[in-house]
C-alpha atoms as a PDB file:
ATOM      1  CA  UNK A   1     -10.333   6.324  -7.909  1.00  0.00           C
ATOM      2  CA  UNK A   2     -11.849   3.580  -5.698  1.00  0.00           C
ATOM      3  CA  UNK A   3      -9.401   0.716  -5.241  1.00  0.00           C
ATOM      4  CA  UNK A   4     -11.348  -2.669  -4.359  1.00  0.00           C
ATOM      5  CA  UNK A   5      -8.584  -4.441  -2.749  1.00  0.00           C
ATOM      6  CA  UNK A   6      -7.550  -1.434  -0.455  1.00  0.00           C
ATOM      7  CA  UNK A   7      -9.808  -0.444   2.448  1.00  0.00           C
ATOM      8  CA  UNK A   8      -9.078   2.024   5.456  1.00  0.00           C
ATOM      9  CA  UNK A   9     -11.062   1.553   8.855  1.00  0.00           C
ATOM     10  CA  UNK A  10     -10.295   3.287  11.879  1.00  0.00           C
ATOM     11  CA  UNK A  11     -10.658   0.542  13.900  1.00  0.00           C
ATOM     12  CA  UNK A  12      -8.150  -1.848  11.863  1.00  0.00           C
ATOM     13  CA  UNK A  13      -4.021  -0.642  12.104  1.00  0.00           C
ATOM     14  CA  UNK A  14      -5.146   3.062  13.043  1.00  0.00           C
ATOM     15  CA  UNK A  15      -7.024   3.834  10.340  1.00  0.00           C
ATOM     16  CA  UNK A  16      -4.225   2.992   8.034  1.00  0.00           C
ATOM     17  CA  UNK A  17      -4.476   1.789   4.034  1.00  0.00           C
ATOM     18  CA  UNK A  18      -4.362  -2.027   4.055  1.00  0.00           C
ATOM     19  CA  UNK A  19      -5.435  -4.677   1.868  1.00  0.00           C
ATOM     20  CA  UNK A  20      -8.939  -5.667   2.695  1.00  0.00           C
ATOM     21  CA  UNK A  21      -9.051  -8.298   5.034  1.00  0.00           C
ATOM     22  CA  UNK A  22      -5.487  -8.191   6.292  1.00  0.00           C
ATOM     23  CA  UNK A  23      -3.757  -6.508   9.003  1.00  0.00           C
ATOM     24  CA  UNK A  24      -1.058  -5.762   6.148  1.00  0.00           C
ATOM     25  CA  UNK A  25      -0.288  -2.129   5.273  1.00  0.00           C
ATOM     26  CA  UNK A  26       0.211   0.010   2.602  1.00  0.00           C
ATOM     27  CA  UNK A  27       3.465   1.490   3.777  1.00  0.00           C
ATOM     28  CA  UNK A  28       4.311  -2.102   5.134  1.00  0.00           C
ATOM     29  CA  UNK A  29       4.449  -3.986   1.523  1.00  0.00           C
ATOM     30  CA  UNK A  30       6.132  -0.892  -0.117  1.00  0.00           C
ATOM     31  CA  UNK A  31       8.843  -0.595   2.250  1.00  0.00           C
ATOM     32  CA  UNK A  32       9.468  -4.573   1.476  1.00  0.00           C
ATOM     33  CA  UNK A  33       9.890  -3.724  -1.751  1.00  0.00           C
ATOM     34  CA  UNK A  34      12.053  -1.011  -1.306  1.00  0.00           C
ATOM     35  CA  UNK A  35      14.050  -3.052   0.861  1.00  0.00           C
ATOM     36  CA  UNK A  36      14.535  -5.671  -2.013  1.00  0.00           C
ATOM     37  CA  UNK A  37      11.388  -8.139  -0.572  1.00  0.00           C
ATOM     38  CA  UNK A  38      10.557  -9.909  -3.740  1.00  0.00           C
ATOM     39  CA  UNK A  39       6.850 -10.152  -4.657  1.00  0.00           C
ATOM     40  CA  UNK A  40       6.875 -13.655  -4.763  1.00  0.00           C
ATOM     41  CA  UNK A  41       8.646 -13.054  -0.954  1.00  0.00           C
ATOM     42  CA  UNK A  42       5.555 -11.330   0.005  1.00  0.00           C
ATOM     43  CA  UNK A  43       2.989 -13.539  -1.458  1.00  0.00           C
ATOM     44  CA  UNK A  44       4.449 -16.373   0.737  1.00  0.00           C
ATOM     45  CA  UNK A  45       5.091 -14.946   3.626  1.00  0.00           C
ATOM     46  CA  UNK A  46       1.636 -13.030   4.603  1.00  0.00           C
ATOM     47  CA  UNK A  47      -0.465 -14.721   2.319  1.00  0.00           C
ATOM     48  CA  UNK A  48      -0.666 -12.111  -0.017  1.00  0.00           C
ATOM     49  CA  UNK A  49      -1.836 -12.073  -3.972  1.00  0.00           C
ATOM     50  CA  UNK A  50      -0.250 -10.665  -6.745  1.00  0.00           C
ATOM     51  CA  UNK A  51      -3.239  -9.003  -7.287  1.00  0.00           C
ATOM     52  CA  UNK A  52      -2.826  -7.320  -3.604  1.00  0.00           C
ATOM     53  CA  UNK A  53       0.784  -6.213  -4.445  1.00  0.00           C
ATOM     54  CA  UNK A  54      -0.121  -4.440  -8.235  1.00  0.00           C
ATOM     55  CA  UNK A  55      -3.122  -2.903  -5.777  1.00  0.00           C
ATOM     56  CA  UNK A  56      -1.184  -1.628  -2.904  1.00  0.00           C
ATOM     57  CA  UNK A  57       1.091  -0.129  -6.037  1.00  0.00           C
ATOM     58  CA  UNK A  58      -1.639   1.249  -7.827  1.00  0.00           C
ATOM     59  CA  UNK A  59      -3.058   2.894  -4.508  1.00  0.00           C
ATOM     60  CA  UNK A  60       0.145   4.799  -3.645  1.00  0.00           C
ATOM     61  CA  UNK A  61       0.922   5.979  -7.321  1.00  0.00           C
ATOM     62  CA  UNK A  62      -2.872   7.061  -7.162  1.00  0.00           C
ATOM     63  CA  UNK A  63      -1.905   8.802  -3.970  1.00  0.00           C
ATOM     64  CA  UNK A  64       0.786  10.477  -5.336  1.00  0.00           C
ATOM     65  CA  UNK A  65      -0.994  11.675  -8.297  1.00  0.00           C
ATOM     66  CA  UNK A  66      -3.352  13.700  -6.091  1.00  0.00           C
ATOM     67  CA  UNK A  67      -0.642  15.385  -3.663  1.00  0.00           C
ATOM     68  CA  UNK A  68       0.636  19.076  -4.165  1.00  0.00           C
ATOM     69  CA  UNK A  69       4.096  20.274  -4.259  1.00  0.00           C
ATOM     70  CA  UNK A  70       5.444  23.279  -3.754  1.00  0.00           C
ATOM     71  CA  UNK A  71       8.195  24.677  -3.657  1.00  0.00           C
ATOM     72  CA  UNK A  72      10.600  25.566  -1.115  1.00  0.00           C
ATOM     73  CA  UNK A  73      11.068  29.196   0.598  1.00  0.00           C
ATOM     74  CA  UNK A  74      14.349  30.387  -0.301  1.00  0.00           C
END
């Protein structure tokens, strides 16, 4: 599924998932979250859109969708 506000470029953070014309990650804005960042906190402080958060979200439950898992050796 294409996601419009997420772009990766190897020459911008690595190659890394970030909103399109930021510097700000993926992993970055979900690890904010998960630290107890607010969304409104994030919007503020890097100039961010709610739009950009519900995107980074979708991206990573899209991500998540797609992976395998198997399970472990016993």
């Amino acid at each position: 599924m294409p996601h419009d506000r997420i772009s990766c470029n190897p020459n911008v953070m690595m190659g890394k998932p970030v909103i399109k014309g930021t510097r700000v990650t993926v992993e970055f804005v979900l690890r904010m979250l998960g630290t107890g960042l607010s969304t409104d906190e994030l919007i503020r402080e890097y100039d961010l859109t709610r739009e950009d958060i519900m995107a980074v979200q979708m991206f990573a439950a899209d991500d998540l969708r797609d992976e395998s898992i198997l399970p472990a050796a016993e």
